[in-house]
Protein backbone atom coordinates (compact mmCIF):
# COMPACT_ATOMS: atom_id res chain seq x y z
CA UNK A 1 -9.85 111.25 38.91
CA UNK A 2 -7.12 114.06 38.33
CA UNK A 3 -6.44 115.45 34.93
CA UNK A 4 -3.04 115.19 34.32
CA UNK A 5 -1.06 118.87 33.53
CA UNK A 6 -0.24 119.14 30.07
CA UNK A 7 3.29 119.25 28.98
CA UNK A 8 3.79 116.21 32.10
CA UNK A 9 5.29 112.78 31.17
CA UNK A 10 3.05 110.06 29.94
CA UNK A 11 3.79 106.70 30.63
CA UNK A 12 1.59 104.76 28.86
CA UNK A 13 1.34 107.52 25.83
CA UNK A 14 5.59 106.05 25.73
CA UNK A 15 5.17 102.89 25.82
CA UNK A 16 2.39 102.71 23.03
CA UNK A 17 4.92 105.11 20.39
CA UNK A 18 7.43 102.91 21.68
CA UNK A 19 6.27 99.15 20.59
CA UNK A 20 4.44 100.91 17.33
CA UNK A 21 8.05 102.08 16.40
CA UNK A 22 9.49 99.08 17.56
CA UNK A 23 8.18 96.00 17.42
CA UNK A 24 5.19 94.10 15.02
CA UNK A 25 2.73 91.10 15.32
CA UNK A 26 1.85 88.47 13.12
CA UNK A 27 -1.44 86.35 13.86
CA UNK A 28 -1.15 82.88 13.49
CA UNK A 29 -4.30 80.75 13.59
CA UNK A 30 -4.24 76.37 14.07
CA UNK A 31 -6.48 74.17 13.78
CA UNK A 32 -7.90 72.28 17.24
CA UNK A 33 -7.94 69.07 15.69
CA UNK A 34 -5.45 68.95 12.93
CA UNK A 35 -2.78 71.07 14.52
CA UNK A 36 -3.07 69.53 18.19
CA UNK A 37 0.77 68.22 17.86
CA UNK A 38 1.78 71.94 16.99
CA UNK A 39 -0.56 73.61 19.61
CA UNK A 40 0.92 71.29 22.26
CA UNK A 41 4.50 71.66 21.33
CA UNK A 42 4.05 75.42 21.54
CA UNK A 43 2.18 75.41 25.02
CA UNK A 44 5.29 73.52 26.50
CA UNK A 45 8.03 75.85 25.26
CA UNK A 46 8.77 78.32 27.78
CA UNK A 47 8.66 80.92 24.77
CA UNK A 48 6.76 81.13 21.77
CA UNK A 49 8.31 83.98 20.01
CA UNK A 50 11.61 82.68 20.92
CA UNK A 51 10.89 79.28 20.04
CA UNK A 52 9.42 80.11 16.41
CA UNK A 53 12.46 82.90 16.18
CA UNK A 54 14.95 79.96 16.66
CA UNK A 55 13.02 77.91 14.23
CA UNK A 56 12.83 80.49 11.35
CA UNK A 57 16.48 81.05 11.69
CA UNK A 58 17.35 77.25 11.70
CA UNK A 59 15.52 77.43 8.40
CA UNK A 60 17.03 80.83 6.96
CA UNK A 61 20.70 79.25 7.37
CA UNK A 62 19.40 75.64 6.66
CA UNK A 63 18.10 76.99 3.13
CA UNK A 64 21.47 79.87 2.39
CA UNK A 65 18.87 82.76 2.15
CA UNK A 66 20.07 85.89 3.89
């Protein structure tokens, strides 16, 4: 495989500086058996992050915080 020339582009190099500047994760772990409503709820949205986004901002106005 090629080196690459120093001082050249790097594409993936970008996008990693990119979503560490940008974005975050948060891990959220369910149980099989006593979270199976909430597991299959998730698996039919189209979205998850939008989906729990909406959710938590349903709640942020519901409650007057922010």
């Amino acid at each position: 495989m090629p080196r690459k020339a120093s001082g050249k582009f790097d594409k993936n190099k970008y996008g990693q500086e990119y979503h560490a500047k940008y974005y975050t994760a948060r891990n959220l772990k369910f149980k099989k058996d006593e979270d199976a409503d909430v597991l299959a709820k998730l698996d039919s949205v189209p979205s998850k992050t939008d989906y729990v986004r909406q959710l938590i901002r349903a709640d942020i106005k519901k409650s007057g915080e922010h």
